[in-house]
Protein backbone atom coordinates (compact mmCIF):
# COMPACT_ATOMS: atom_id res chain seq x y z
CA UNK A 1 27.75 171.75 88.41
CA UNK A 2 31.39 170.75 88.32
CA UNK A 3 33.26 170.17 84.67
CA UNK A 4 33.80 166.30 86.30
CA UNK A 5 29.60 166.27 86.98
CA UNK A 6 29.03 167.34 83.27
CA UNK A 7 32.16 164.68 81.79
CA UNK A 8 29.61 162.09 83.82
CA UNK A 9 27.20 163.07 82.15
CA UNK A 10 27.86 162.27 79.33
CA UNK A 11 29.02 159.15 80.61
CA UNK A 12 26.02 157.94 81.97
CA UNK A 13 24.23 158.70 78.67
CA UNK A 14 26.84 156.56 76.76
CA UNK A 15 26.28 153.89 79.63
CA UNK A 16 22.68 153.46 79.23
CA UNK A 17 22.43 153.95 75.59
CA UNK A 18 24.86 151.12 75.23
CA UNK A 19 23.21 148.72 77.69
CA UNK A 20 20.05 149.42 75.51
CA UNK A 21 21.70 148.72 72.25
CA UNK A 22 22.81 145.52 74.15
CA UNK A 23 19.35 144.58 75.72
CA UNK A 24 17.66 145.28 71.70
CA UNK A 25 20.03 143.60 70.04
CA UNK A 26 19.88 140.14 72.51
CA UNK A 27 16.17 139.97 72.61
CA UNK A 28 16.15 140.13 69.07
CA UNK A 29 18.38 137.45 68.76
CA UNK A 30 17.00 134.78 70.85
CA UNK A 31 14.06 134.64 69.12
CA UNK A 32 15.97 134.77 65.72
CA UNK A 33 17.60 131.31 67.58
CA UNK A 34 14.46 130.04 68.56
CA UNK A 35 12.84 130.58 65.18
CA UNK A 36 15.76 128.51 63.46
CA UNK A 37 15.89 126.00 65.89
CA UNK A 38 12.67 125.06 65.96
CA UNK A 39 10.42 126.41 63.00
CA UNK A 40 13.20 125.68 60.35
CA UNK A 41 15.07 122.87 62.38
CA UNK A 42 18.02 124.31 61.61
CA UNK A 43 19.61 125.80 64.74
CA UNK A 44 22.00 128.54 64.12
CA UNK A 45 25.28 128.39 66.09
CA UNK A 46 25.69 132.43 66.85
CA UNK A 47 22.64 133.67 68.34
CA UNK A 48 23.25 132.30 71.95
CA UNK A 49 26.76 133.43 72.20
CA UNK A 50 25.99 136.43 70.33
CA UNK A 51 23.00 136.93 73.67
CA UNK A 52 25.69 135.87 76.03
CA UNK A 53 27.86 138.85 74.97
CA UNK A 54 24.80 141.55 75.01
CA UNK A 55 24.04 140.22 78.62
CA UNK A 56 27.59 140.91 79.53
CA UNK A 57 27.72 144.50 77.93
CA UNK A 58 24.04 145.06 79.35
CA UNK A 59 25.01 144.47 83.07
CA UNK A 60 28.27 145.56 83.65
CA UNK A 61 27.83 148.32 81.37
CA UNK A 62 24.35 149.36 82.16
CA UNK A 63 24.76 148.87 86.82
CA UNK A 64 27.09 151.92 86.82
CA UNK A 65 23.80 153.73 85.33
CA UNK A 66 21.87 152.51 88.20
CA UNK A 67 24.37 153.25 90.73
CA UNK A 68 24.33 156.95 89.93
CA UNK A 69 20.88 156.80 89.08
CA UNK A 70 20.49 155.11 92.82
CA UNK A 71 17.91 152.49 91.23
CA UNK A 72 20.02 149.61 92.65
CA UNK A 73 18.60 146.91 95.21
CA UNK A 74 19.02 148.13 98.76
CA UNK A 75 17.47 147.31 101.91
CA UNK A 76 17.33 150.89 104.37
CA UNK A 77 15.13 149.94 106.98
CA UNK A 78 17.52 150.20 109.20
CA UNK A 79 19.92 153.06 107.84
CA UNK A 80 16.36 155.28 107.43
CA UNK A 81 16.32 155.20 111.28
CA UNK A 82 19.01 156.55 112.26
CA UNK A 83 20.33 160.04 112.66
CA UNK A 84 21.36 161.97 109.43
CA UNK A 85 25.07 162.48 110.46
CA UNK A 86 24.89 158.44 110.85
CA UNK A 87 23.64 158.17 107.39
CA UNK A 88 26.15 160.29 105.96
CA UNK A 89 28.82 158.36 107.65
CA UNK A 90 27.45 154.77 106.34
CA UNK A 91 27.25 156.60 102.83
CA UNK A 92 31.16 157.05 103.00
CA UNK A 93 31.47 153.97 104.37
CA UNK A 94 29.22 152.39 101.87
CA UNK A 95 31.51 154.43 98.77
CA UNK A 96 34.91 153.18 100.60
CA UNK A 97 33.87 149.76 100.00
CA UNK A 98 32.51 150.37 96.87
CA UNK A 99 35.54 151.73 95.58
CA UNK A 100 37.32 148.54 97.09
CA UNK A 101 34.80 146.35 95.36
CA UNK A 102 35.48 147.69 92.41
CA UNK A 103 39.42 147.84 92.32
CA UNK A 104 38.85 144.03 92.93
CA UNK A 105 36.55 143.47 90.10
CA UNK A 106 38.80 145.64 87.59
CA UNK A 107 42.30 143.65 88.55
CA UNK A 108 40.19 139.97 88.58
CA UNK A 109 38.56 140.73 85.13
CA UNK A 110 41.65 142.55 83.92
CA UNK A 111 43.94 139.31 84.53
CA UNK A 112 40.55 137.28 83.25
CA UNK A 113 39.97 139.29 79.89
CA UNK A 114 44.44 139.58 79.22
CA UNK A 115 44.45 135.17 80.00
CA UNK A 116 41.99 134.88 77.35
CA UNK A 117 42.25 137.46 74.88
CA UNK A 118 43.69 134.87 71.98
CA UNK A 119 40.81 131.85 72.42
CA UNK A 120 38.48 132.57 70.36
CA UNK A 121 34.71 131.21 70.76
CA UNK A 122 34.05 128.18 69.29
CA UNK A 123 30.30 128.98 68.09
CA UNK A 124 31.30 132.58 66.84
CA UNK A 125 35.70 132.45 65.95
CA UNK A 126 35.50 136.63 65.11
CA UNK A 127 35.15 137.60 68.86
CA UNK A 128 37.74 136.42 71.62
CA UNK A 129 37.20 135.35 75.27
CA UNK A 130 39.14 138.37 76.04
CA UNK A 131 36.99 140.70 74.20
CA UNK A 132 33.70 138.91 75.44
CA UNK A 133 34.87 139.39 79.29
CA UNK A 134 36.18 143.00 78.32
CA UNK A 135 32.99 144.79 79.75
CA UNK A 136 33.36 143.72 83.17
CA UNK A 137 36.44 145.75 83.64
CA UNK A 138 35.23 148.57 81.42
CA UNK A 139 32.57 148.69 84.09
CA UNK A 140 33.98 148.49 86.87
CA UNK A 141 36.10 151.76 85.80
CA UNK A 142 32.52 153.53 85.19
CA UNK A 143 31.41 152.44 88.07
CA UNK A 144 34.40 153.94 90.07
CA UNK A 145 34.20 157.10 88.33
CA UNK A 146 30.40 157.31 89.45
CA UNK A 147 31.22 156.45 93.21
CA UNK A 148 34.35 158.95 92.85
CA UNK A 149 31.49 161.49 91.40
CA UNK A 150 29.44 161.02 94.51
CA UNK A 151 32.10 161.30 97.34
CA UNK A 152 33.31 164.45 95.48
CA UNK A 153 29.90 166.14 94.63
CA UNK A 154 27.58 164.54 96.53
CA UNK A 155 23.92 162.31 95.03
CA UNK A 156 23.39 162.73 91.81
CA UNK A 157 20.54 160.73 91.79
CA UNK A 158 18.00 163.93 91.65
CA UNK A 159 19.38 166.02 88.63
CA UNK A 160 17.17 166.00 85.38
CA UNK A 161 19.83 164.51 83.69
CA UNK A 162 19.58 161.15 85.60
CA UNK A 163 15.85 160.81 85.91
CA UNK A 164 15.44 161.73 82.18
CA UNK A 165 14.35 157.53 81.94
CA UNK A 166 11.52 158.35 84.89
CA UNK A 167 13.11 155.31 87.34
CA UNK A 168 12.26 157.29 90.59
């Protein structure tokens, strides 16, 4: 195992441990909302946008865990059928465009997050729009990383480390 596998690593442990922070804290929220709202008739004005923000962290922080974890939706019926050399080459292919997809999402959500890093939200004035957005770029780095992991040392998808949450 390389010194970039084991960086990674640790990575992908920060990844998912902050996408379940993100995931706790939101569906403890809601309900916190609902409670207000509709028990005490009081609604509260930060538990949706506080929800909003964990559902942001959750998924662009928590897909690059299940791209290297290779627990993402995909359809193989027909990749499974062809030759392995075939497969290999769609795997490249499939990391090319992967790495495109992502240098697209950073630059978009880069320009979105520095556009709107002063207006703050109305419902909750400490965080900005900026800040809110922020994850998607953050995640489309860790996401690159991972794909830049896998062209370099192969599927990681098998080590201990990455089925530690028992996905496959």
């Amino acid at each position: 195992m390389t010194a970039y596998s084991r960086l990674m690593d640790g990575l992908y442990l920060l990844c998912m441990a902050i996408a379940a922070v993100a995931l706790l804290i939101m569906v403890t929220v809601i309900p916190i909302g609902i409670f207000s709202r509709y028990v005490l008739n009081d609604a509260l004005s930060w538990p949706e946008p506080v929800a909003i923000i964990c559902m942001i962290i959750f998924t662009f922080i928590g897909a690059p865990v299940g791209f290297r974890a290779g627990t993402h939706i995909c359809v193989s019926m027909m990749t499974d059928r062809l030759s392995p050399a075939n497969q290999r080459w769609l795997l490249k292919l499939s990391d090319a465009l992967m790495i495109i997809t992502c240098l697209v999402i950073f630059r978009a959500s880069y320009n979105l997050c520095e556009a709107m890093w002063v207006q703050t939200l109305a419902s909750l004035p400490v965080v900005t729009y900026g800040e809110m957005y922020l994850p998607i770029p953050v995640g489309a780095i860790f996401t690159l990383l991972f794909v830049i992991e896998r062209l370099v040392n192969g599927d990681q998808s098998q080590r201990a480390i990455v089925t530690l949450g028992g996905t496959h």
